[in-house]
Protein backbone atom coordinates (compact mmCIF):
# COMPACT_ATOMS: atom_id res chain seq x y z
CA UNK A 1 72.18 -1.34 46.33
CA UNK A 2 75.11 -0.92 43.86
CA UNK A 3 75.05 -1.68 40.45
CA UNK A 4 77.52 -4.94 41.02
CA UNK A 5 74.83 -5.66 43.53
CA UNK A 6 71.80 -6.10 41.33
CA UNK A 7 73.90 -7.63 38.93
CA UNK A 8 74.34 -10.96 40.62
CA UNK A 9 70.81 -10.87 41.69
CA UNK A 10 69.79 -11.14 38.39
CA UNK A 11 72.42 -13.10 37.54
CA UNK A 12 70.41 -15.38 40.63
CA UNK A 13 67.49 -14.79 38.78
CA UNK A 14 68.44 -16.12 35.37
CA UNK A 15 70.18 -19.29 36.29
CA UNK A 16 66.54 -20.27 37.65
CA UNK A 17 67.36 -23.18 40.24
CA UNK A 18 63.40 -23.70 40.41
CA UNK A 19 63.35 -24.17 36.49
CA UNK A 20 66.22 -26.23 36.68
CA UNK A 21 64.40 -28.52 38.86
CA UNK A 22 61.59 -29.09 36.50
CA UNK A 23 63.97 -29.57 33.62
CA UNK A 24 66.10 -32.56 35.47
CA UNK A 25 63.49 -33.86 37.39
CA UNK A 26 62.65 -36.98 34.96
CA UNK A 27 66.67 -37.27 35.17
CA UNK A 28 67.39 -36.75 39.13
CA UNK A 29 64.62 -39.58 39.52
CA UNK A 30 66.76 -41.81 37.14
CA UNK A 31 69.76 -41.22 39.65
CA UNK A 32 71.26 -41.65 43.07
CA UNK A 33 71.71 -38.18 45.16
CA UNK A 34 75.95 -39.21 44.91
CA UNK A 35 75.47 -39.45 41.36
CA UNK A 36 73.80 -36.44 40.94
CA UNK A 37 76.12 -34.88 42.95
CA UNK A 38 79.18 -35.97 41.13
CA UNK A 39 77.53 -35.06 37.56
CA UNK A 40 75.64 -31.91 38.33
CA UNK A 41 78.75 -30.61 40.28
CA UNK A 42 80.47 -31.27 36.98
CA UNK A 43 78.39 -29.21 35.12
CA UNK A 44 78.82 -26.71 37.69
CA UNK A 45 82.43 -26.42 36.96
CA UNK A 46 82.29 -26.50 33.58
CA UNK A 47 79.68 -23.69 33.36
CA UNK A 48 81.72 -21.66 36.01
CA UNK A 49 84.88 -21.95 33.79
CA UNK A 50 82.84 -20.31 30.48
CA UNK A 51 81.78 -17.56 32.86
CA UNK A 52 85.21 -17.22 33.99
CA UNK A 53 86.27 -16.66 30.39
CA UNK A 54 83.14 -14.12 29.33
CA UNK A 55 83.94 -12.06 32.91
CA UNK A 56 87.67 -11.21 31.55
CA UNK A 57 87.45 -12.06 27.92
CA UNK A 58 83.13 -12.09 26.89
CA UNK A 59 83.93 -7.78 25.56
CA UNK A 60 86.46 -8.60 23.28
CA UNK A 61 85.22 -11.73 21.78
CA UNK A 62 82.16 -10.03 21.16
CA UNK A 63 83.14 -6.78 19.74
CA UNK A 64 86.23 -8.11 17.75
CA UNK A 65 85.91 -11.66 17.49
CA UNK A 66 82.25 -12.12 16.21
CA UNK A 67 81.90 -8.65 15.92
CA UNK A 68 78.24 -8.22 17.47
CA UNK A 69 76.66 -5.38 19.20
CA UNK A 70 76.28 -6.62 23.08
CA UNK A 71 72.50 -5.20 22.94
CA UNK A 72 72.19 -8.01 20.21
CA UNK A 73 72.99 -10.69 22.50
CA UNK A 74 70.83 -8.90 25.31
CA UNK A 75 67.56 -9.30 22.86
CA UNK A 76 68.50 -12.06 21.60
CA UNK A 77 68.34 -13.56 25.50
CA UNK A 78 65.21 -11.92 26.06
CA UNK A 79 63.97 -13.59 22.60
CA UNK A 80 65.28 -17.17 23.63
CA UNK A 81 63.82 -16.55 27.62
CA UNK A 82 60.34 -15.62 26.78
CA UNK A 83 60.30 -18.55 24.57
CA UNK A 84 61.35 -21.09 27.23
CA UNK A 85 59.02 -19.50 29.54
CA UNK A 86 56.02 -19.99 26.76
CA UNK A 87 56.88 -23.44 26.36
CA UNK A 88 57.04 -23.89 30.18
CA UNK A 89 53.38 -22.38 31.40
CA UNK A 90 52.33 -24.39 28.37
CA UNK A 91 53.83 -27.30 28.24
CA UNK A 92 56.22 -28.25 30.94
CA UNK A 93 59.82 -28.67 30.18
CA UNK A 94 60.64 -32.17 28.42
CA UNK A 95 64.27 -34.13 29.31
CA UNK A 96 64.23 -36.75 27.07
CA UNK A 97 67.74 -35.52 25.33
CA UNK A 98 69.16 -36.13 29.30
CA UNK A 99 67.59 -39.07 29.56
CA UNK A 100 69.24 -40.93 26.65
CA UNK A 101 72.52 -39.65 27.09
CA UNK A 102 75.33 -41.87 29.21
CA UNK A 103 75.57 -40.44 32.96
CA UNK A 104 79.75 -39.72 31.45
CA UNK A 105 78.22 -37.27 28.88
CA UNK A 106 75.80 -35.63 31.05
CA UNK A 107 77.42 -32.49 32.39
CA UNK A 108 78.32 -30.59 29.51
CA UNK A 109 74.38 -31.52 28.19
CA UNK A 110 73.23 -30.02 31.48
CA UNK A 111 75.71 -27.00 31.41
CA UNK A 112 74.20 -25.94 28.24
CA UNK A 113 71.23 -24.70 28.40
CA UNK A 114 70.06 -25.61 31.78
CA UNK A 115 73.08 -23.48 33.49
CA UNK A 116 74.53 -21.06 30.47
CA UNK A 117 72.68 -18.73 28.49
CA UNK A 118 72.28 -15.75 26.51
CA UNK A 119 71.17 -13.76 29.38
CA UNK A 120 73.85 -15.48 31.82
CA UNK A 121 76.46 -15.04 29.45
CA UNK A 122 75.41 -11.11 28.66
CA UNK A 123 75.45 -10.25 32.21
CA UNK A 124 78.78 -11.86 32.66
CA UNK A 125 79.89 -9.77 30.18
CA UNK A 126 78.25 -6.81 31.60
CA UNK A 127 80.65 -7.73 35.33
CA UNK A 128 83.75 -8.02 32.82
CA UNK A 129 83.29 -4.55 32.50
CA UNK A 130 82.74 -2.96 36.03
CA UNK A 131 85.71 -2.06 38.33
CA UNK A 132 84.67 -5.08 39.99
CA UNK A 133 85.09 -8.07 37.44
CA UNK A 134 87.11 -10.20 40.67
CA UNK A 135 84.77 -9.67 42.92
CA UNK A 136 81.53 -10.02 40.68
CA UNK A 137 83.62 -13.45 39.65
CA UNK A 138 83.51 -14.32 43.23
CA UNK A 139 79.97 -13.51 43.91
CA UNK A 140 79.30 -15.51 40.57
CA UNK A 141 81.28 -18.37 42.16
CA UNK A 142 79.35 -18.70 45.65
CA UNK A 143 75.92 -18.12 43.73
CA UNK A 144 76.44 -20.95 41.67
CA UNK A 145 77.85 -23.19 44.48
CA UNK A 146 74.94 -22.15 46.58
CA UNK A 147 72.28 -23.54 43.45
CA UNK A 148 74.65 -26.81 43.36
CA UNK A 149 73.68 -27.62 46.81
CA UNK A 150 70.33 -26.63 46.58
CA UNK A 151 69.42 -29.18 43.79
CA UNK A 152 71.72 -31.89 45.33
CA UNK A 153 69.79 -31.01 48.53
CA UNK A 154 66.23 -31.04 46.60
CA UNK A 155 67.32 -34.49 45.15
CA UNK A 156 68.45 -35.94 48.17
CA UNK A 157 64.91 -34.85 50.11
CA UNK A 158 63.18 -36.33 46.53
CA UNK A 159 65.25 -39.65 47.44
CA UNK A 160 63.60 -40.33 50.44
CA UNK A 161 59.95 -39.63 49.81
CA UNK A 162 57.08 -42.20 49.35
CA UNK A 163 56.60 -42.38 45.80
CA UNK A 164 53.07 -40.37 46.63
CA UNK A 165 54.65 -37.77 48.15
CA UNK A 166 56.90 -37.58 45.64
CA UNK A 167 54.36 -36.89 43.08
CA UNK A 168 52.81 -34.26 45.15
CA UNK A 169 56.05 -32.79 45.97
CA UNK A 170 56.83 -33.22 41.93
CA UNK A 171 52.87 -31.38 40.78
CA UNK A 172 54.30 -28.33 43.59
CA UNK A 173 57.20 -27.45 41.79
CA UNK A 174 55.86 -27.56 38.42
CA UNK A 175 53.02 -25.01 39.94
CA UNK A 176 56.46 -23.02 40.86
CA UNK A 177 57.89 -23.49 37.77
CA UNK A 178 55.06 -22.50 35.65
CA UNK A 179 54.84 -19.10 38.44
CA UNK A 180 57.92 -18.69 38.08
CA UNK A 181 58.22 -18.46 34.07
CA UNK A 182 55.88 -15.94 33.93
CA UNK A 183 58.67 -13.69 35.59
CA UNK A 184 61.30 -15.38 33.60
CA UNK A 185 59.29 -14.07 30.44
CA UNK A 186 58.87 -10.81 31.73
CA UNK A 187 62.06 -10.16 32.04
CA UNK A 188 62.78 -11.59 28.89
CA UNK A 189 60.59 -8.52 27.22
CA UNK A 190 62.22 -6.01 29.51
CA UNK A 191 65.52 -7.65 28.13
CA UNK A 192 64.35 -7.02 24.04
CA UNK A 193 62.96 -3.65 25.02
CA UNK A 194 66.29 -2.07 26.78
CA UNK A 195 68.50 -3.65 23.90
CA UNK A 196 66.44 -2.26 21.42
CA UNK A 197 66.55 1.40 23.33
CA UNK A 198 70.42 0.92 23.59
CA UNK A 199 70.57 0.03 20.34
CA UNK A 200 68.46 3.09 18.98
CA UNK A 201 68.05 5.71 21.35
CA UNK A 202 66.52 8.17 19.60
CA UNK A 203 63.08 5.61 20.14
CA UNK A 204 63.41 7.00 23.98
């Protein structure tokens, strides 16, 4: 498996269609499967087009622009994930913010955080760099496509449930989630601890 390879499995990873889920479910519930189509595919888009601009652009914003180390970003990510994934197993995630907001307004709330992040964004970056940027850009593209019709998919099977087997179907996913976080905040220290060795290498 080649570098570009694991890349965009972690890049799989990190945008966390399970999480993401959990963290819309109180809004998919409030919305018809079209709707959700229209708004998350929105989001999609608009997410796709800041990776677009990170993938060709993300090295020399951050090294001349705001003039930050990329490792910083990379622990800061970690920082951020093993939060999130503390609150989750916790918790639960809570959508309120989503649910007050008008359905025009929605995307660019669920863009950011629930599709772009740190970690996202720093691996994006990390593509930008390769010999491969177009091709990691077009992996990047069907990845995210393919998690856009998985939750539309996931919302339209929540549609048609019994509103009992809906909660059961909603109490197995949040099991998932809460699994799941625990190797979103692994990662998350694996993140800190390889930005801190790039950052001083003489701690190797």
């Amino acid at each position: 498996m080649d570098n570009l390879e694991k890349q965009l499995i972690y890049f799989t990873v990190m945008l966390n269609p399970f999480a993401q889920i959990i963290a819309l479910w109180d809004m998919m519930k409030q919305m018809t499967w079209q709707e959700f189509m229209h708004t998350y595919g929105r989001a999609t888009f608009l997410s796709l087009g800041v990776y677009v601009l990170f993938i060709f652009f993300g090295h020399y914003l951050v090294d001349h622009i705001f003039q930050i180390r990329l490792s910083a970003l990379r622990i800061f990510g970690g920082a951020l994930m093993i939060s999130i994934a503390y609150r989750n197993i916790n918790s639960g995630v809570k959508t309120n913010v989503l649910l007050n907001a008008k359905v025009s307004d929605l995307a660019p709330e669920i863009s950011l955080p629930y599709i772009i992040g740190p970690a996202t964004i720093w691996l994006c970056i990390l593509i930008g760099q390769s010999e491969s940027a177009t091709l990691g850009l077009t992996g990047i593209a069907v990845i995210m496509f393919a998690n856009w019709f998985f939750l539309v998919l996931i919302h339209r099977v929540i549609s048609d449930l019994e509103r009992q087997r809906q909660s059961l179907v909603g109490k197995y996913f949040a099991v998932l989630m809460r699994t799941n976080s625990l190797f979103i905040g692994a990662i998350g220290v694996d993140m800190i601890l390889s930005g801190l060795l790039a950052t001083f290498p003489i701690i190797k």
